[in-house]
C-alpha atoms as a PDB file:
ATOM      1  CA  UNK A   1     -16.433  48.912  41.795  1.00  0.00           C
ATOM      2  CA  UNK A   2     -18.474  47.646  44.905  1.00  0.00           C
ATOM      3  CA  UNK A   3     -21.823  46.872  44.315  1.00  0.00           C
ATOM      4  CA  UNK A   4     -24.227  45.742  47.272  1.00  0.00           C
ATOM      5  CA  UNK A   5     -27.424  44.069  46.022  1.00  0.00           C
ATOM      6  CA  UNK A   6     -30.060  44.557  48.679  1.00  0.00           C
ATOM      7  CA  UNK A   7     -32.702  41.710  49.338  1.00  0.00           C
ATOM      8  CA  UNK A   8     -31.171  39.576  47.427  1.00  0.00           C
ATOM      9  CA  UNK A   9     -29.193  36.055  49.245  1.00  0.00           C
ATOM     10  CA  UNK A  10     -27.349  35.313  46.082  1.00  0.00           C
ATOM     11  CA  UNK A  11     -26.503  34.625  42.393  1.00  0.00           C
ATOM     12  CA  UNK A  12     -29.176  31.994  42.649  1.00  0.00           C
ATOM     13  CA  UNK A  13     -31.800  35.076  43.136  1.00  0.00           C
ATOM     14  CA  UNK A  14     -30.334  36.799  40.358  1.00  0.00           C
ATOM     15  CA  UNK A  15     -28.436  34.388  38.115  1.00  0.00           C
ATOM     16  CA  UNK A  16     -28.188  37.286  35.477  1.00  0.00           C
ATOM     17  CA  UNK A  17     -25.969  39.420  37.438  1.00  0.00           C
ATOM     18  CA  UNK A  18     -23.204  36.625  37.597  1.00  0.00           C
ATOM     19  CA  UNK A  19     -20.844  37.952  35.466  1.00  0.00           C
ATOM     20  CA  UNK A  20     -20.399  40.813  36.792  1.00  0.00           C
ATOM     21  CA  UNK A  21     -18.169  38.438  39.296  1.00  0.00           C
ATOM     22  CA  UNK A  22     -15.682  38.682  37.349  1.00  0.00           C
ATOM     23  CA  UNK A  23     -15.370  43.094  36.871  1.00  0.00           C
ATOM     24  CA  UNK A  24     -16.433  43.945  40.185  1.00  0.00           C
ATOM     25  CA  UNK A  25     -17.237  43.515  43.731  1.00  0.00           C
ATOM     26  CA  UNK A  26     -20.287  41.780  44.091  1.00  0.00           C
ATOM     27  CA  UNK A  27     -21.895  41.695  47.854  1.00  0.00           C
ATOM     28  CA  UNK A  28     -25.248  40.216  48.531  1.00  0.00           C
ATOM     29  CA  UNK A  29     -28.019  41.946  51.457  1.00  0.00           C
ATOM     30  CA  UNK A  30     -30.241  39.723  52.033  1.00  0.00           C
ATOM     31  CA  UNK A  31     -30.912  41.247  55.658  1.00  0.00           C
ATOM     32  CA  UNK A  32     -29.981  43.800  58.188  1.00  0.00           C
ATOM     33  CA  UNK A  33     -26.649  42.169  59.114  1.00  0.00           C
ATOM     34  CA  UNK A  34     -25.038  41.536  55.506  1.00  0.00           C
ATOM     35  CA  UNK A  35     -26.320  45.390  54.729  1.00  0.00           C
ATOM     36  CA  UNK A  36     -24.421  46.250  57.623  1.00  0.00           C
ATOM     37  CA  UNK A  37     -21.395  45.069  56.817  1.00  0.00           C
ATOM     38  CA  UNK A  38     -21.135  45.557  53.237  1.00  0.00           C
ATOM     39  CA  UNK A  39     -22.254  48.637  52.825  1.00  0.00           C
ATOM     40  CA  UNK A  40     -19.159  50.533  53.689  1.00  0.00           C
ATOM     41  CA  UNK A  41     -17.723  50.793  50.647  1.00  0.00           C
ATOM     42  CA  UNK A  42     -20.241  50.509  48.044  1.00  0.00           C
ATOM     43  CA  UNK A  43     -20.277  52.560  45.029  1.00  0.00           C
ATOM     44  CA  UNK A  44     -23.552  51.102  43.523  1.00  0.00           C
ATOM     45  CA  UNK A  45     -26.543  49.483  45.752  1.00  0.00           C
ATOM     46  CA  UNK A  46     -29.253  47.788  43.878  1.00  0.00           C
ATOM     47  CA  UNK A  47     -32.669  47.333  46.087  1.00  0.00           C
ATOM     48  CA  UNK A  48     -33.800  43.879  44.857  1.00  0.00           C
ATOM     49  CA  UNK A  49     -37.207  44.447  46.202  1.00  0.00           C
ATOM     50  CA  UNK A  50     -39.178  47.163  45.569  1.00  0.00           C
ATOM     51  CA  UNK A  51     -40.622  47.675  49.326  1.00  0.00           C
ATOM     52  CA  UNK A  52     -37.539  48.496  50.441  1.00  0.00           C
ATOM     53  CA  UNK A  53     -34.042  46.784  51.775  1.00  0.00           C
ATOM     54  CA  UNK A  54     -32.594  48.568  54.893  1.00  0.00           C
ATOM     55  CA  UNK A  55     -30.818  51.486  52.748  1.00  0.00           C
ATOM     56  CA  UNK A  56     -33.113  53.799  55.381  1.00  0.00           C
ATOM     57  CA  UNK A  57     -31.213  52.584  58.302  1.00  0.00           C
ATOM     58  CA  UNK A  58     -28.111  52.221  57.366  1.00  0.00           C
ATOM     59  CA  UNK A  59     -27.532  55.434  55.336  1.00  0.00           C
ATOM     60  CA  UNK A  60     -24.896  56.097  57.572  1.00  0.00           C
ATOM     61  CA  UNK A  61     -22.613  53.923  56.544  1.00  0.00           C
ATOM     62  CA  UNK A  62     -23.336  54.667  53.049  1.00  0.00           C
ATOM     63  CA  UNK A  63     -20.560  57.073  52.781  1.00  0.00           C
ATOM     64  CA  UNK A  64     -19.055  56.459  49.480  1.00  0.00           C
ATOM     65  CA  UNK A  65     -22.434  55.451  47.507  1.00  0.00           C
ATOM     66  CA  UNK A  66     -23.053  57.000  44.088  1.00  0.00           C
ATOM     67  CA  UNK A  67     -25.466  54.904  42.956  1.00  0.00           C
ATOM     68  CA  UNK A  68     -29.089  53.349  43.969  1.00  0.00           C
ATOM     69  CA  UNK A  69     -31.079  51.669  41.508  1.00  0.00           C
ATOM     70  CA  UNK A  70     -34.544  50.266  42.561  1.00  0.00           C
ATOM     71  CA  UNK A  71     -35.849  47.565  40.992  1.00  0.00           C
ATOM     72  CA  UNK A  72     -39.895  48.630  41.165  1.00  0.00           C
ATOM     73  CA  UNK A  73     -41.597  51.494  39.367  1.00  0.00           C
ATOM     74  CA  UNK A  74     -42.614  52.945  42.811  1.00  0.00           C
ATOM     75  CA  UNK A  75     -39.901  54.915  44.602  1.00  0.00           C
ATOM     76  CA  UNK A  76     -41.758  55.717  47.572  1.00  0.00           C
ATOM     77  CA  UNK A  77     -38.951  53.820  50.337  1.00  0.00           C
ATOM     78  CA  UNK A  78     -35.832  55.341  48.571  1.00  0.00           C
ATOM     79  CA  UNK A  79     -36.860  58.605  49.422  1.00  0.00           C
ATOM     80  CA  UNK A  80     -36.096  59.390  52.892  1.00  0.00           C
ATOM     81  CA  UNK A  81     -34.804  62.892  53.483  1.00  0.00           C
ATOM     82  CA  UNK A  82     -31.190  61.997  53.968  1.00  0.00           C
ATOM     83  CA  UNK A  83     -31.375  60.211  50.363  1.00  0.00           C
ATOM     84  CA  UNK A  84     -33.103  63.120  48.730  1.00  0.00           C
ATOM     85  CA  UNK A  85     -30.691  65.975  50.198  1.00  0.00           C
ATOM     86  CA  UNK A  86     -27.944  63.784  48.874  1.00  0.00           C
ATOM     87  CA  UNK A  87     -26.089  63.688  45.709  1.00  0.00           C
ATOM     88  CA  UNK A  88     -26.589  60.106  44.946  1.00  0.00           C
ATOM     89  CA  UNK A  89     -28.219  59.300  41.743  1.00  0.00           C
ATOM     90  CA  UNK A  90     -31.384  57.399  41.837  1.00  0.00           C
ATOM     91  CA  UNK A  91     -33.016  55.050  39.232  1.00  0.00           C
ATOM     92  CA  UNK A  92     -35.925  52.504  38.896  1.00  0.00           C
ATOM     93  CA  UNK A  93     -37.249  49.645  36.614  1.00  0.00           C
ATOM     94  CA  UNK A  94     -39.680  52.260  34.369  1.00  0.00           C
ATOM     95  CA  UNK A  95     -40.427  50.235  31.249  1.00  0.00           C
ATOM     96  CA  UNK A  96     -40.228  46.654  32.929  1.00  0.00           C
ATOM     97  CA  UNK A  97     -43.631  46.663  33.621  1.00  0.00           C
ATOM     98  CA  UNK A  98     -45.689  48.276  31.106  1.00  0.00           C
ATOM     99  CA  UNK A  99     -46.791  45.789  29.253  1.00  0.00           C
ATOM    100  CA  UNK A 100     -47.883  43.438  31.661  1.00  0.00           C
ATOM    101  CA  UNK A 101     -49.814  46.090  33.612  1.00  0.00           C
ATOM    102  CA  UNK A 102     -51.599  47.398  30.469  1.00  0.00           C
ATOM    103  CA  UNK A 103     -52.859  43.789  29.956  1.00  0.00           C
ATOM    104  CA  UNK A 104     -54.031  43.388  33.332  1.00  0.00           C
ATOM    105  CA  UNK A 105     -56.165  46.386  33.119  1.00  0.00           C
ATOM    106  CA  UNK A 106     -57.460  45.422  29.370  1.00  0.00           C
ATOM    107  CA  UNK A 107     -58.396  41.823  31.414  1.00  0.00           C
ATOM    108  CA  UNK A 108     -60.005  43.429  33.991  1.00  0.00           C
ATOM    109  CA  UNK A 109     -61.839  45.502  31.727  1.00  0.00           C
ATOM    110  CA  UNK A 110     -63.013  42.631  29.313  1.00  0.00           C
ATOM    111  CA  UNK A 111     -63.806  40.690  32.476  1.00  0.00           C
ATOM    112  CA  UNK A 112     -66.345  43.351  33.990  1.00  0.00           C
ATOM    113  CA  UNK A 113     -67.579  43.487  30.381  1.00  0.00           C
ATOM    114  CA  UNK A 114     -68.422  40.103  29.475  1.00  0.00           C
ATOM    115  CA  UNK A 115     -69.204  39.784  33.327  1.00  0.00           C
ATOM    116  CA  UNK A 116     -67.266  36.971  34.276  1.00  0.00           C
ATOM    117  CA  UNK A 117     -67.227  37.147  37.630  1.00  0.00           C
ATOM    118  CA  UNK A 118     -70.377  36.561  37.528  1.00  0.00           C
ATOM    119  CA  UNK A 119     -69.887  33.273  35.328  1.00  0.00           C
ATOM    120  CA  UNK A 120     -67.942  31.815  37.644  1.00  0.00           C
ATOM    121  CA  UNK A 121     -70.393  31.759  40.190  1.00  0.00           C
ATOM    122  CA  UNK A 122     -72.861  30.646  38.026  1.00  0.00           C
ATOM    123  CA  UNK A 123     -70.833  27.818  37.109  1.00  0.00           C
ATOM    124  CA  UNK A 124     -69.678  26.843  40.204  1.00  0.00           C
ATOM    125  CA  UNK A 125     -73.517  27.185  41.279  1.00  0.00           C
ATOM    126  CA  UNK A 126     -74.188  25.001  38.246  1.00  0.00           C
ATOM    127  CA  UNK A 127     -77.010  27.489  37.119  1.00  0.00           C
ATOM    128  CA  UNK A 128     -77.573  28.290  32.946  1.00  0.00           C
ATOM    129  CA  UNK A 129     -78.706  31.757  33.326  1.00  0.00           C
ATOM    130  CA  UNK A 130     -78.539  33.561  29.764  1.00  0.00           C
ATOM    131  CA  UNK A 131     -78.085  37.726  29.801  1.00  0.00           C
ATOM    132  CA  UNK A 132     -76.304  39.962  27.857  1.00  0.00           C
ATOM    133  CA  UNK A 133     -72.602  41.006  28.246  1.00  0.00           C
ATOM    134  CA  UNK A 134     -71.530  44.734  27.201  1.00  0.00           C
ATOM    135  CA  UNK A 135     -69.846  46.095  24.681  1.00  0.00           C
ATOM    136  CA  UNK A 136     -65.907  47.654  25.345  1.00  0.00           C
ATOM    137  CA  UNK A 137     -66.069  49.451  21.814  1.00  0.00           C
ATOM    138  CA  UNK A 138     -67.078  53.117  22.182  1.00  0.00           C
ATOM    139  CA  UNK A 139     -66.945  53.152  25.968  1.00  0.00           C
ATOM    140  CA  UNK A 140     -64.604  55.589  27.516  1.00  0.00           C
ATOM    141  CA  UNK A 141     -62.256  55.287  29.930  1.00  0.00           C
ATOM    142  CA  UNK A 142     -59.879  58.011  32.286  1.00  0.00           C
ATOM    143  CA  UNK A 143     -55.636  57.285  33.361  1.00  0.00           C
ATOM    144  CA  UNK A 144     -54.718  58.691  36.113  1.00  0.00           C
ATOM    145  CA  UNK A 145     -51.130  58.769  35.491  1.00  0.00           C
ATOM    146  CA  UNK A 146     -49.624  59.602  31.968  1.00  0.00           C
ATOM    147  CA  UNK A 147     -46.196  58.138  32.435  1.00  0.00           C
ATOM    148  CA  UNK A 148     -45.077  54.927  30.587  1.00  0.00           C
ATOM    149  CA  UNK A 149     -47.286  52.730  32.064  1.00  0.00           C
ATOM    150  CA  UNK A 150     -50.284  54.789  31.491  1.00  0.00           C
ATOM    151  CA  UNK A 151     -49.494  55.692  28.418  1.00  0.00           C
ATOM    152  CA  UNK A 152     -49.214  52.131  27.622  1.00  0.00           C
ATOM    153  CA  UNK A 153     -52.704  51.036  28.998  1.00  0.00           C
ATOM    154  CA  UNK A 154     -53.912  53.701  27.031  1.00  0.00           C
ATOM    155  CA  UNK A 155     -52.857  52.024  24.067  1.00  0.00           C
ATOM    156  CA  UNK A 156     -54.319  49.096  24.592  1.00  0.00           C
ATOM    157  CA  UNK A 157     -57.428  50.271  25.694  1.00  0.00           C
ATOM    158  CA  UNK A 158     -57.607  52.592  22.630  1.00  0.00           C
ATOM    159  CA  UNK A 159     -56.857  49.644  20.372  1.00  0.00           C
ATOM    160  CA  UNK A 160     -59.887  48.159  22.185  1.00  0.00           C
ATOM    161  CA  UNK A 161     -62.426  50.748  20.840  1.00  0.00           C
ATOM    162  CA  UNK A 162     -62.085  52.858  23.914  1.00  0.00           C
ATOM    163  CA  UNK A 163     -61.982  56.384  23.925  1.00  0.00           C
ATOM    164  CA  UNK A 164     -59.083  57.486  26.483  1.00  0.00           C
ATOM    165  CA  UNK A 165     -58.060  60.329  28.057  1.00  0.00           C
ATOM    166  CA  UNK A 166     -55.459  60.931  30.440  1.00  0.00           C
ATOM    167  CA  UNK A 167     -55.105  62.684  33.491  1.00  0.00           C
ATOM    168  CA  UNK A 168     -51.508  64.343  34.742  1.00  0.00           C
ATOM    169  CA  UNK A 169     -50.272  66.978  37.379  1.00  0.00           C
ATOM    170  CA  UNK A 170     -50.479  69.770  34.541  1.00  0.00           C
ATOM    171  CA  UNK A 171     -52.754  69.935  31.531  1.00  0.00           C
ATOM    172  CA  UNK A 172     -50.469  70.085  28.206  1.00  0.00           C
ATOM    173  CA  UNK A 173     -50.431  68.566  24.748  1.00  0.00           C
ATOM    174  CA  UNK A 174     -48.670  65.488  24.153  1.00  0.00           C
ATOM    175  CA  UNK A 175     -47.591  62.811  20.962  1.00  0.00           C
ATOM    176  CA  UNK A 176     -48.743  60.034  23.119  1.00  0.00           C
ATOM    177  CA  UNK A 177     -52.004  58.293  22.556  1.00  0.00           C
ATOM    178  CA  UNK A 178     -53.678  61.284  25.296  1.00  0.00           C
ATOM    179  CA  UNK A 179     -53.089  63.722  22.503  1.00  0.00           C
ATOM    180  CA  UNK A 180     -53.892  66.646  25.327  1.00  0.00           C
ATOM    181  CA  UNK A 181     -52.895  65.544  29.006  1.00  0.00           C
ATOM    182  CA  UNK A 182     -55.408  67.154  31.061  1.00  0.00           C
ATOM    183  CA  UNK A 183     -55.072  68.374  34.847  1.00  0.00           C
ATOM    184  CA  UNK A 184     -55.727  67.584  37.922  1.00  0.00           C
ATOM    185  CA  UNK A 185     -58.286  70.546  38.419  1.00  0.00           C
ATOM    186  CA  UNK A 186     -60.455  69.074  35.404  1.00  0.00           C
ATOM    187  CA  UNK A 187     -60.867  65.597  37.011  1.00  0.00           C
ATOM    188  CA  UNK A 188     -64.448  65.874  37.784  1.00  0.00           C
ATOM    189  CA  UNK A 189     -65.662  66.353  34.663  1.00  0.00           C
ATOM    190  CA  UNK A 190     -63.658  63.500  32.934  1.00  0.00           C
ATOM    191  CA  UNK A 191     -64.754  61.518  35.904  1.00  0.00           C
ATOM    192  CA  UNK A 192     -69.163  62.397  35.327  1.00  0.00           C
ATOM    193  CA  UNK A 193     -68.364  60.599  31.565  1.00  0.00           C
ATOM    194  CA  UNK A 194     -66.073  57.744  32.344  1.00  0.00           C
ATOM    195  CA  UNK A 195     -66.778  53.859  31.864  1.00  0.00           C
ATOM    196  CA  UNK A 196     -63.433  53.053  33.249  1.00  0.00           C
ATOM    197  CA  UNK A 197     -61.253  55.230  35.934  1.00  0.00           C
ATOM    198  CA  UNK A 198     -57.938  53.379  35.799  1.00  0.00           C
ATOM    199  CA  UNK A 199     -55.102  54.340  38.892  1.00  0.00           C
ATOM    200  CA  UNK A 200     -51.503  54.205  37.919  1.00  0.00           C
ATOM    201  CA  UNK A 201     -50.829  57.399  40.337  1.00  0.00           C
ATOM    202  CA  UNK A 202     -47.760  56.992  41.403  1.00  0.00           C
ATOM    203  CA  UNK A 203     -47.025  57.232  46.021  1.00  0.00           C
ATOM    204  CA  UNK A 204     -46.193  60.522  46.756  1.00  0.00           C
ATOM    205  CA  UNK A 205     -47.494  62.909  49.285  1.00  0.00           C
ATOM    206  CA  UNK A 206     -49.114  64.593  46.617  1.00  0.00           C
ATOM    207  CA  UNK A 207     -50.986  61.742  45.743  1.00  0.00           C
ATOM    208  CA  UNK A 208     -52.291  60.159  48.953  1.00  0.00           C
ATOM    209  CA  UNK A 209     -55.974  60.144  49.071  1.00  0.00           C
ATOM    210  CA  UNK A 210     -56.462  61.043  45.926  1.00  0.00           C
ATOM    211  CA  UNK A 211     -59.459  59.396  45.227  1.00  0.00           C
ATOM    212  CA  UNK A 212     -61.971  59.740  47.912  1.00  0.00           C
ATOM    213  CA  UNK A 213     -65.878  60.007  48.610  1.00  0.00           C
ATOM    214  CA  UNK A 214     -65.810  63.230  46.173  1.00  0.00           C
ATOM    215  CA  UNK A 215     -64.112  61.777  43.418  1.00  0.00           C
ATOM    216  CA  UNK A 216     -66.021  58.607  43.882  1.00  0.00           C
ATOM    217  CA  UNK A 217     -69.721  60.607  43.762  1.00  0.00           C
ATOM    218  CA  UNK A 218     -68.742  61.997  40.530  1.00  0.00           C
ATOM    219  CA  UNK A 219     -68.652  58.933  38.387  1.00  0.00           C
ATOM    220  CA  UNK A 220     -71.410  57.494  36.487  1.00  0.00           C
ATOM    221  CA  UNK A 221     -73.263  54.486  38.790  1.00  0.00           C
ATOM    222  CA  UNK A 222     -71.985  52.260  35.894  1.00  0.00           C
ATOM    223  CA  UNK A 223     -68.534  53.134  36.069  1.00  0.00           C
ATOM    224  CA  UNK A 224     -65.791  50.381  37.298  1.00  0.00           C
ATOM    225  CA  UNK A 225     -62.358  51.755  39.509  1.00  0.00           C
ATOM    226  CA  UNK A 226     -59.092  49.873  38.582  1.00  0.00           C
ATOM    227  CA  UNK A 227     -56.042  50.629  40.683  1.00  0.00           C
ATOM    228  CA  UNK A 228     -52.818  49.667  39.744  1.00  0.00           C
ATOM    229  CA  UNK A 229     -51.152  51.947  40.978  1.00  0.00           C
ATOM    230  CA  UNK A 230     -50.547  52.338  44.753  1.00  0.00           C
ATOM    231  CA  UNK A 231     -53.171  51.273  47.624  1.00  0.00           C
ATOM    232  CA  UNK A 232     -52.396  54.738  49.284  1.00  0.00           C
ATOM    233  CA  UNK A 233     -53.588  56.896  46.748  1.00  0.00           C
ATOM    234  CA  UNK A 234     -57.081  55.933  47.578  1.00  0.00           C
ATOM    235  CA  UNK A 235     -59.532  56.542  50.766  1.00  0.00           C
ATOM    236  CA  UNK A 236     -60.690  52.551  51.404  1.00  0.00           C
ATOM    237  CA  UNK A 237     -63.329  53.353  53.429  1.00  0.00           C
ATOM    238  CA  UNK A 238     -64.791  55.653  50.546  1.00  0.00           C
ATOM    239  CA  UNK A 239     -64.343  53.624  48.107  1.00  0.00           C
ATOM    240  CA  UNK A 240     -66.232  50.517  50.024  1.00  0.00           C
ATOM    241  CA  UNK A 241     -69.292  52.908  50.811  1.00  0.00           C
ATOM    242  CA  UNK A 242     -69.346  53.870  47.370  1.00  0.00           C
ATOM    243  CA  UNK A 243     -69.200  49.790  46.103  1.00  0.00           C
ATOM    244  CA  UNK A 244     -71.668  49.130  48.745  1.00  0.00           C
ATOM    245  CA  UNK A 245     -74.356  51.635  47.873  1.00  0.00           C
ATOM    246  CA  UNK A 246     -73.798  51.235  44.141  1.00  0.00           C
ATOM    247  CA  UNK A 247     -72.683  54.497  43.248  1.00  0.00           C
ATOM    248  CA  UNK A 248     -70.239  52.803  41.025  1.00  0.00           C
ATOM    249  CA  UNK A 249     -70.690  49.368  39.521  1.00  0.00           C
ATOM    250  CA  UNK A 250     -67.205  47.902  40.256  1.00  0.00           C
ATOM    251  CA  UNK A 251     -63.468  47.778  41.457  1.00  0.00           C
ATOM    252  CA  UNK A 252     -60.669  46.104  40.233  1.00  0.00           C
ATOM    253  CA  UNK A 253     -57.666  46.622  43.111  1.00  0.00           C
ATOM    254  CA  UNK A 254     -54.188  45.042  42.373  1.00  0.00           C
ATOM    255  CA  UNK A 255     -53.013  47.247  45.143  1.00  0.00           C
ATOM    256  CA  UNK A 256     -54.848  48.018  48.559  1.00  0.00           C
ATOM    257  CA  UNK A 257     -53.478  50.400  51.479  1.00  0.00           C
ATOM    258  CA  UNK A 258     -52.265  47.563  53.937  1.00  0.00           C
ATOM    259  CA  UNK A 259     -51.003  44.697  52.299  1.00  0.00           C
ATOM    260  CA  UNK A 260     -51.753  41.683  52.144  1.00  0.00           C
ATOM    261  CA  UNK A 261     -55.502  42.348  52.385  1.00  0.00           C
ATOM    262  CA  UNK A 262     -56.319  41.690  55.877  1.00  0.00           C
ATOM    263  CA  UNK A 263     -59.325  39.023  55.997  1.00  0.00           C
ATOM    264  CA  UNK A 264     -61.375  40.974  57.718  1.00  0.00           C
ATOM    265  CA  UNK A 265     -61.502  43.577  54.801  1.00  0.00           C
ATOM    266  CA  UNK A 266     -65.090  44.197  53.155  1.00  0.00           C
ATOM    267  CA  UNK A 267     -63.022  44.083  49.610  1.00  0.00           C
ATOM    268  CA  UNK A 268     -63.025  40.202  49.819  1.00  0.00           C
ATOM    269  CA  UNK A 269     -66.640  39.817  50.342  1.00  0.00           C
ATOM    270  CA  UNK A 270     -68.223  42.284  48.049  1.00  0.00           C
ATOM    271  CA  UNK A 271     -69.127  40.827  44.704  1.00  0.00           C
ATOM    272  CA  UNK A 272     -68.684  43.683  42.095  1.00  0.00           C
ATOM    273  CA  UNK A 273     -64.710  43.597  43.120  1.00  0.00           C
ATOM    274  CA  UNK A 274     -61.302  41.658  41.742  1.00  0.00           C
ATOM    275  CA  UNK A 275     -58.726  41.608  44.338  1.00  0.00           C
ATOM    276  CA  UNK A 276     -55.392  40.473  42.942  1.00  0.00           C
ATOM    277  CA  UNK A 277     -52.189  40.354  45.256  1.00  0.00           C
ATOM    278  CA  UNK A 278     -50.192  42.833  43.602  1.00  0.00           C
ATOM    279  CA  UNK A 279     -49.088  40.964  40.492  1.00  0.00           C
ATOM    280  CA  UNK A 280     -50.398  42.920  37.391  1.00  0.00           C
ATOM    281  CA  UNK A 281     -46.744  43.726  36.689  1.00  0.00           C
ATOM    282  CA  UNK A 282     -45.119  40.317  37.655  1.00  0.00           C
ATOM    283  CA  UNK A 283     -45.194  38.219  34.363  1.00  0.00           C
ATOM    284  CA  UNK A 284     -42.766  34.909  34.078  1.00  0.00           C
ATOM    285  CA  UNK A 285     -39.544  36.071  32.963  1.00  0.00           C
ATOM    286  CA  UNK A 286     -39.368  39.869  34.773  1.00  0.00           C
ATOM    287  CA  UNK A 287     -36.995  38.738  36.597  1.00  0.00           C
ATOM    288  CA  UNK A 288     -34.421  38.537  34.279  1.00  0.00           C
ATOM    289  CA  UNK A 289     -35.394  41.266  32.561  1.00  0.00           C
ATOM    290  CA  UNK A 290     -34.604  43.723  35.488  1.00  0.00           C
ATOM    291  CA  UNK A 291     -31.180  42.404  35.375  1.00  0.00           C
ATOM    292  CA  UNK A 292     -30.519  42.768  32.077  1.00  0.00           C
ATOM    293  CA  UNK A 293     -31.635  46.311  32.638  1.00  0.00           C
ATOM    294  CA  UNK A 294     -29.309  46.928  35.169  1.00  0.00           C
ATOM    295  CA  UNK A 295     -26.719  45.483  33.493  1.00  0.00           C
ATOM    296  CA  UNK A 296     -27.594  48.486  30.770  1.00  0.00           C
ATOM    297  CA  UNK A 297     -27.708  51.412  33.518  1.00  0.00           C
ATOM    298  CA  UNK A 298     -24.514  50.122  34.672  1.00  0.00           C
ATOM    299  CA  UNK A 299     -22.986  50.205  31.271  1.00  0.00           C
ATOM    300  CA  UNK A 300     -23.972  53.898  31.122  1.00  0.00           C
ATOM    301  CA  UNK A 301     -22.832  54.644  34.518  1.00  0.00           C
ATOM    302  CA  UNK A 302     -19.073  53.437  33.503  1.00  0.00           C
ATOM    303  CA  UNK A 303     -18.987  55.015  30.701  1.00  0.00           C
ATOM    304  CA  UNK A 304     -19.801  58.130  32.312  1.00  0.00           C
ATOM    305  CA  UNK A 305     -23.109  58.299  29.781  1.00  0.00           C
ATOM    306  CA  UNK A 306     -26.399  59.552  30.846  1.00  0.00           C
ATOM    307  CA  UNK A 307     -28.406  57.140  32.130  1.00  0.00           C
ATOM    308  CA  UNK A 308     -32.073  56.235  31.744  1.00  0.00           C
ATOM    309  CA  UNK A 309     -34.469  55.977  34.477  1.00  0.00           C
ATOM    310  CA  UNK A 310     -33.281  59.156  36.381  1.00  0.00           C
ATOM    311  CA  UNK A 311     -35.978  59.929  39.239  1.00  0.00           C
ATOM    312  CA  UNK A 312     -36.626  63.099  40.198  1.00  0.00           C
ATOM    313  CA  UNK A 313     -36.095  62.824  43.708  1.00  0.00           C
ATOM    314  CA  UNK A 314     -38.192  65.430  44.870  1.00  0.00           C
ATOM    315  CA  UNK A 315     -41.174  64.582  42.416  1.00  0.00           C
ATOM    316  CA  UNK A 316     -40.576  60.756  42.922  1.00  0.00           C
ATOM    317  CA  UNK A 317     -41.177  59.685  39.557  1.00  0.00           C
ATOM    318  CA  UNK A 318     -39.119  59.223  36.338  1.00  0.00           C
ATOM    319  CA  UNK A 319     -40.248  62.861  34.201  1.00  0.00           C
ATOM    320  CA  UNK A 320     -41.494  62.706  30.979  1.00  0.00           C
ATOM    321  CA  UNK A 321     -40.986  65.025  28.134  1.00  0.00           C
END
């Protein structure tokens, strides 16, 4: 089997993957050229970066593909019309990242609580100023996005104190720590008693501007915004007039609409906000760990097993049951 590993320039990037040297054809990407020429042929391609590899552009040549696994949570690049209309299977690296994102929101969280952002500068400023910090126990916070990651910050918010609810396309009871998954239509009332409004919307169509000036008027002036999820599904400009005139206390943003964060951006300068570069999910060691998943989906696909991480191409996510 032919397998073309996108964005990747060689075993050294992905020193997991080596022994599959010795069942199969192994081709490395790492630009336009090397796509070019090794993708006639390939059964499998595996986009080594998330943002996307070429596949797009050189679909055409992509004649005997069966296979395209994505090694991000976020989809958005894979699906270009001719990928979607075709049969080829599509997967992702859904359970990866759950961990490491849930503890980046439970930091952010804790920081905005204790108010260490402010500390810092007090520090640096060399100033003792004694005040109070609040309390995360019996606060409550609102996902946006009920999938594994959510799910996942849900449970460590809820082992926090918090009180969490969750937020999907339909409203519907599930096992998960949501217990009832409510809808989209009923966001503005979970939004009027939430602490915490935490983004891990996935980028879709459907999703793109999803939080704007309304969504941002109908949270509580104490209420912090953390968005892990995709810099798209949020209207920027909103969100800074809303920052700016304090009708919400805060932002944490791992993800912004243009990235990197141009300098000129009003996010860097504004004092109730924690810009991160898009790292929440990127713990030492994930690496590997997307190999080694690979190397699982893989095992599936040649045993002609079902394999994990099927995305529904049209939704652009991985469904849950």
């Amino acid at each position: 089997m032919k397998i073309v590993i996108g964005g990747a320039s060689g075993h050294d990037d992905v020193p997991v993957l080596a022994s599959l040297a010795d069942r199969h054809e192994v081709a490395f990407a790492p630009d336009d050229a090397a796509l070019q020429h090794h993708l006639p042929g390939a059964e499998v391609f595996v986009s080594w970066t998330f943002r996307g590899s070429g596949l797009e552009r050189h679909w055409a040549l992509a004649r005997e593909l069966a296979w395209v696994h994505w090694c991000g949570a976020g989809v958005r690049p894979a699906l270009f019309d001719a990928m979607v209309a075709s049969d080829v299977v599509l997967t992702n690296a859904r359970g990866i990242f759950d961990r490491a994102m849930a503890e980046y929101v439970l930091g952010t969280v804790l920081a905005f609580s204790l108010d260490l952002p402010r500390s810092l500068e007090e520090q640096r400023a060399r100033r003792w100023t004694h005040r109070h910090s609040e309390l995360l126990f019996g606060t409550t916070a609102v996902v946006f996005g009920v999938g594994a990651i959510g799910t996942r910050i849900g449970e460590l918010l809820a082992a926090a104190g918090v009180a969490v609810h969750g937020v999907g396309r339909t409203a519907r009871d599930t096992s998960t720590v949501f217990g009832r998954v409510h809808g989209h239509a009923e966001r503005f009332t979970l939004l009027a008693d939430a602490d915490w409004v935490v983004a891990v919307l996935p980028d879709t169509p459907g999703t793109e501007g999803y939080f704007g000036a309304a969504e941002f008027a109908a949270m509580r002036p104490s209420a912090r915004f953390v968005n892990v999820g995709r810099g798209s599904t949020v209207v920027e400009p909103d969100l800074v007039a809303a920052l700016r005139r304090g009708r919400i206390a805060g932002a944490a943003l791992d993800v912004v609409a243009e990235e990197p964060l141009p300098s000129g951006s009003e996010l860097w300068a504004l004092p109730q906000v924690i810009v991160t570069p898009h790292m929440s999910g990127d713990y030492r060691g994930f690496e590997d760990d997307l190999c080694h998943q690979f190397l699982g989906l893989l095992a599936a696909h040649e045993a002609g097993a079902p394999m994990d991480n099927v995305v529904d191409k049209h939704a652009g996510y991985v469904p849950t049951h």
